[in-house]
Structure formats: C-alpha cells, structure tokens
N, C-alpha and C. Protein backbone atom coordinates (compact mmCIF):
# COMPACT_ATOMS: atom_id res chain seq x y z
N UNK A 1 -15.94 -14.00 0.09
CA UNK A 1 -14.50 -13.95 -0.04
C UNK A 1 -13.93 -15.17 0.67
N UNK A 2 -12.73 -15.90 0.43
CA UNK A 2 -12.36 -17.34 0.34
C UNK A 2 -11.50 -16.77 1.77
N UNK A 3 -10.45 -17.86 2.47
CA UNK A 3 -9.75 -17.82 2.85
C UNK A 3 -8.10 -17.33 2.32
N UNK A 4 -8.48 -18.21 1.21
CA UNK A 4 -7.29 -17.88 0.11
C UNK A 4 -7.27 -16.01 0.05
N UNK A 5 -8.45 -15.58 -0.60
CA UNK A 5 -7.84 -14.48 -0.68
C UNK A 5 -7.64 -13.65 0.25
N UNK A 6 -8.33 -13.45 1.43
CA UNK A 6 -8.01 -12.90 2.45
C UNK A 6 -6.22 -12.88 2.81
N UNK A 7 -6.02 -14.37 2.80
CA UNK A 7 -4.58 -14.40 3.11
C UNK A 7 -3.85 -13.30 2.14
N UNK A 8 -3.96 -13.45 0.74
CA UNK A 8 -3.34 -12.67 -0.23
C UNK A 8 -3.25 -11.41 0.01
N UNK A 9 -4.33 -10.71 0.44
CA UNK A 9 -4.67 -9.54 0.49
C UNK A 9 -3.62 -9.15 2.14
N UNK A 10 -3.64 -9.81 2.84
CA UNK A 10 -3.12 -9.08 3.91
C UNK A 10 -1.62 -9.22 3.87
N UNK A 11 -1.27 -10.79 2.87
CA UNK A 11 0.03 -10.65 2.55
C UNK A 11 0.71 -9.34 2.01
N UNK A 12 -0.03 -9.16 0.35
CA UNK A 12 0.26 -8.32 -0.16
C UNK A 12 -0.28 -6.48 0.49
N UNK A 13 -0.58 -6.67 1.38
CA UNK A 13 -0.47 -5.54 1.48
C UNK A 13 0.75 -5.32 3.19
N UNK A 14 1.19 -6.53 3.82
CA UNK A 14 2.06 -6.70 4.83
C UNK A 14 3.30 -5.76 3.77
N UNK A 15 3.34 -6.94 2.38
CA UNK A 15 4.50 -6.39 2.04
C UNK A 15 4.55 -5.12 1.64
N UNK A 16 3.64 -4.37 1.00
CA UNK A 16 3.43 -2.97 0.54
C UNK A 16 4.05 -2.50 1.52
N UNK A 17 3.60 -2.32 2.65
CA UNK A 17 3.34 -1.82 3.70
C UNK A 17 4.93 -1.40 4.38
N UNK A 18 5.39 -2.48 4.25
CA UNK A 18 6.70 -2.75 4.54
C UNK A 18 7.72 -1.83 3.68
N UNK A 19 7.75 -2.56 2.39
CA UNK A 19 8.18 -1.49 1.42
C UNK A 19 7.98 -0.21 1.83
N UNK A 20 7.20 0.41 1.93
CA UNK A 20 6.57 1.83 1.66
C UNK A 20 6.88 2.29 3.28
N UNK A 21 6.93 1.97 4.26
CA UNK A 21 7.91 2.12 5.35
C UNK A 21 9.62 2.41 5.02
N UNK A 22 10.14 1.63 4.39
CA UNK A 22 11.78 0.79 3.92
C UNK A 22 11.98 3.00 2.94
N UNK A 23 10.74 2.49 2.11
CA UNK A 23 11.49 4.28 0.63
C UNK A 23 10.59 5.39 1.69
N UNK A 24 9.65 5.75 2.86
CA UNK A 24 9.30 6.79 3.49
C UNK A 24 10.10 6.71 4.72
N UNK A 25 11.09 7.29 4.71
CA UNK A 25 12.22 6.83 5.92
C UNK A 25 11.54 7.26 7.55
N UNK A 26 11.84 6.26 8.48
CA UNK A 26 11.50 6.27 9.30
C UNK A 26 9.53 6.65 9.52
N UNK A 27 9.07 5.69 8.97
CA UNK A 27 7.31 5.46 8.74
C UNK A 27 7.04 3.63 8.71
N UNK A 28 7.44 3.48 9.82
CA UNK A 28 7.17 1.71 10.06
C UNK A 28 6.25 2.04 11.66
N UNK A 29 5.00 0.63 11.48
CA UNK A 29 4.39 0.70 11.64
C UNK A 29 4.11 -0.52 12.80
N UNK A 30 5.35 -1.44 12.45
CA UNK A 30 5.22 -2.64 13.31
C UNK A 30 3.75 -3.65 12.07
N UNK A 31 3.94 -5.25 12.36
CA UNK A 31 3.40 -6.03 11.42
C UNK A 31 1.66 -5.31 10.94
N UNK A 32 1.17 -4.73 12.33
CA UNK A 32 -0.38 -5.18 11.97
C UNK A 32 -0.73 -3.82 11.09
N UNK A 33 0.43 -2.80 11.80
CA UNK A 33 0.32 -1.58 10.90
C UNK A 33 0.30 -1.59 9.65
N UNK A 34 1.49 -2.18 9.12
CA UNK A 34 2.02 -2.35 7.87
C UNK A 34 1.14 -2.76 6.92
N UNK A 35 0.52 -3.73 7.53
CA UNK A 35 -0.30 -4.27 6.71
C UNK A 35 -1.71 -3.53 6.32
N UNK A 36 -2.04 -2.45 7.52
CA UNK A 36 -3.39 -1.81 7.27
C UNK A 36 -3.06 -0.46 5.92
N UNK A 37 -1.48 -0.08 6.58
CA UNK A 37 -0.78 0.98 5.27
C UNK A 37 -1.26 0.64 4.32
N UNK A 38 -0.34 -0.69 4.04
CA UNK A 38 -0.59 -1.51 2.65
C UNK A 38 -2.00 -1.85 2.05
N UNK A 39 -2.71 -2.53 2.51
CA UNK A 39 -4.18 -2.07 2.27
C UNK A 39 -5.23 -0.68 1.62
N UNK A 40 -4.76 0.48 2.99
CA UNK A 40 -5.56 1.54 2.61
C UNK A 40 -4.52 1.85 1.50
N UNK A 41 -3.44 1.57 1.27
CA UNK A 41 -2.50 2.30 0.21
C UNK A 41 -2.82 1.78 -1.10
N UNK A 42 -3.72 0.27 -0.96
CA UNK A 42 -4.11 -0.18 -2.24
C UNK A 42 -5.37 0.34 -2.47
N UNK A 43 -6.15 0.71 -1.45
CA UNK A 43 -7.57 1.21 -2.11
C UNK A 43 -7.26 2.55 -2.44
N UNK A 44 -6.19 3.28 -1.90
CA UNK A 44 -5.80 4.61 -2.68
C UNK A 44 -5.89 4.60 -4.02
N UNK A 45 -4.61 3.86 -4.14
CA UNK A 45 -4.07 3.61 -5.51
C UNK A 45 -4.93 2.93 -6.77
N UNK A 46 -6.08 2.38 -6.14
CA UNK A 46 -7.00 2.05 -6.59
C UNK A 46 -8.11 2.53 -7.72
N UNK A 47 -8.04 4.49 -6.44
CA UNK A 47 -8.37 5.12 -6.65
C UNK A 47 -8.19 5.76 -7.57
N UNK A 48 -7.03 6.09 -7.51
CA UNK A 48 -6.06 7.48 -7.94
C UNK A 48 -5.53 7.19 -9.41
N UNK A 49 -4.90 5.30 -9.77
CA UNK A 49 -4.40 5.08 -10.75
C UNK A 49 -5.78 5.30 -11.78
N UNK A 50 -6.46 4.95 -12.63
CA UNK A 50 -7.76 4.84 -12.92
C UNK A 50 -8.12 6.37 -13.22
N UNK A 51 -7.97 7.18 -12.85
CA UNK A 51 -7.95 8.57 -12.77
C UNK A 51 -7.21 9.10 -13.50
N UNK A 52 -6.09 8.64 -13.19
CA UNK A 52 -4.88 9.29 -14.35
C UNK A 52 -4.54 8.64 -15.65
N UNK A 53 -5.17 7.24 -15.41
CA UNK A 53 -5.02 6.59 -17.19
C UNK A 53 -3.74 5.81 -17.00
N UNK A 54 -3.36 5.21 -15.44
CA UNK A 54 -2.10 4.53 -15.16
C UNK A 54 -2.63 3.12 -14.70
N UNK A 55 -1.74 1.92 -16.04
CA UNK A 55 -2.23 0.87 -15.52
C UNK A 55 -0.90 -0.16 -15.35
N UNK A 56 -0.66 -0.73 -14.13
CA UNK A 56 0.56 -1.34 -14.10
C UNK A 56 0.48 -3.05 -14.71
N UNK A 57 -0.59 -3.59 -15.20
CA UNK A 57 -1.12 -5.01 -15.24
C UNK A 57 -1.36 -5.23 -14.40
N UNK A 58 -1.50 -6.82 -14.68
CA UNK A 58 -1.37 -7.80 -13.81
C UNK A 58 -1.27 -8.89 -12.79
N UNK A 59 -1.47 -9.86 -11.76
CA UNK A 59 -0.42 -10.62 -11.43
C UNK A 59 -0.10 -9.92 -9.95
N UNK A 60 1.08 -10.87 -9.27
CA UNK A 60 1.07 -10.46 -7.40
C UNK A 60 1.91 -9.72 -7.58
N UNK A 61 3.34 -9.34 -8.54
CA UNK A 61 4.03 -8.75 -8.57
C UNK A 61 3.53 -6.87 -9.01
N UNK A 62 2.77 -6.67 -9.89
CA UNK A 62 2.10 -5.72 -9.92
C UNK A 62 0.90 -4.94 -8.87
N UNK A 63 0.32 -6.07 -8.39
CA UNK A 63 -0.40 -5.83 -7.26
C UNK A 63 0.38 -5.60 -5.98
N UNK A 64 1.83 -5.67 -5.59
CA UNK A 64 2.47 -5.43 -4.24
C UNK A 64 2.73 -3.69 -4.94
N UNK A 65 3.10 -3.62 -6.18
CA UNK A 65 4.04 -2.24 -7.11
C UNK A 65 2.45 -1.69 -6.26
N UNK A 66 1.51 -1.92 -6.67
CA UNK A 66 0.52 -1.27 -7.47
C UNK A 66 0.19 -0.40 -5.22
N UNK A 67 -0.05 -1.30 -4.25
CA UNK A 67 -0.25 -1.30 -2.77
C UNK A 67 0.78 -0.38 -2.63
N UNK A 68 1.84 -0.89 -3.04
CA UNK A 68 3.52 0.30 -2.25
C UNK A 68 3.61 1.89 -2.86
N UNK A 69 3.05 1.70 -4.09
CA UNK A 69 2.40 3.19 -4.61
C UNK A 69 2.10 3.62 -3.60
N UNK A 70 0.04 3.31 -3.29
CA UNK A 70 -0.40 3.85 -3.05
C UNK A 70 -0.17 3.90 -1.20
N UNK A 71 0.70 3.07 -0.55
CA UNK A 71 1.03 3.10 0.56
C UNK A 71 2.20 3.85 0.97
N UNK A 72 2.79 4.56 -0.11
CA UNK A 72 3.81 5.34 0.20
C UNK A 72 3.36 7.02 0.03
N UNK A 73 2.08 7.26 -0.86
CA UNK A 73 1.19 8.22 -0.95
C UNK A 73 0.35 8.55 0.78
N UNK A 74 -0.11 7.56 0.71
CA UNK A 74 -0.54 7.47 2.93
C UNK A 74 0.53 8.05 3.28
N UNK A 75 1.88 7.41 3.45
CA UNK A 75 2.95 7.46 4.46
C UNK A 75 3.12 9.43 3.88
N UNK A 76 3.22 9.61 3.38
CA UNK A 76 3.39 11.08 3.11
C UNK A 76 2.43 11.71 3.39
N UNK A 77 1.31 11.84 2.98
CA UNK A 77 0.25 12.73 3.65
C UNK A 77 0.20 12.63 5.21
N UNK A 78 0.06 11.33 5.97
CA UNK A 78 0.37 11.24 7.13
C UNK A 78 1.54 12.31 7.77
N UNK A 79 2.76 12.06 6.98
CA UNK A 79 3.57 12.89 7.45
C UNK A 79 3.82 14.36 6.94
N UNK A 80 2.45 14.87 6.17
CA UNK A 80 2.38 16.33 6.06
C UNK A 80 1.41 16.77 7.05
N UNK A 81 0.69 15.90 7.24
CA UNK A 81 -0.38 16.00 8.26
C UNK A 81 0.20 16.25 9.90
N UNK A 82 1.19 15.50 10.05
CA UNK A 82 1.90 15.77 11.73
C UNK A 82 2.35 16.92 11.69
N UNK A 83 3.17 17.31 10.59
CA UNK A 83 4.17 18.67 10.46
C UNK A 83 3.14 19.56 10.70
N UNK A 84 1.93 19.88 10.61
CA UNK A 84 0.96 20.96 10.15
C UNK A 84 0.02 21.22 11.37
C-alpha cells in the first residue's frame, strides 16, 4: 500500500467520521477518533452493502457516502450499547 493511499483512506474516513458525528448528535470523537469511526464504518459498510444488493458507485465522493453510512451505523450501536 502507497503513501498516497494511506493518506486517502484516513482522509476519507476523517471525513466520514466527522459527518457521521455532525447526523448522530452529540457522537464526536475528536480528529484521531473520527477517523478510526470512519474507517471501521467503511469496513462495516463494506460489509453490510454487498449483502443487501446496495451499490453506491464509484469515485471519493461515493466512497466518503459509502464510510458515513457505515460510520453512522457504529455511532448507533455504540450508543445502544451504553444505554444497555
């Protein structure tokens, strides 16, 4: 794996991460968090889309959609998980 993509990957999942903090109200994580959200939220979604026969394309713009999915799926179980 390059430098290049590494960067991409932690970009795009900073921003997921972020996002998916911004629509799960009050679930921010501070930078290094955000970015691990965003991440495990893309290997979720990874998961999960593929399963159901859901494909968004594409491209960086589909790949942040595709992270904030599955990082807003984390941010909720997380927070069924505290309640319980």
């Amino acid at each position: 794996m390059t430098i290049e993509a590494i960067l991409i990957i932690i970009l795009i999942g900073g921003v997921a991460g972020w996002l998916a903090g911004l629509i799960v109200k009050g679930y921010g994580y501070g930078i290094i968090g955000n970015i691990v959200v965003g991440i495990v939220g893309a290997f979720i979604a990874g998961f999960l889309f593929p399963f159901l026969g859901v494909s968004l394309g594409g491209g960086i713009i589909a790949s942040i959609i595709h992270a904030t999915i599955g990082a807003v799926i984390l941010l909720l179980l997380i927070r069924l998980i505290k309640r319980a």
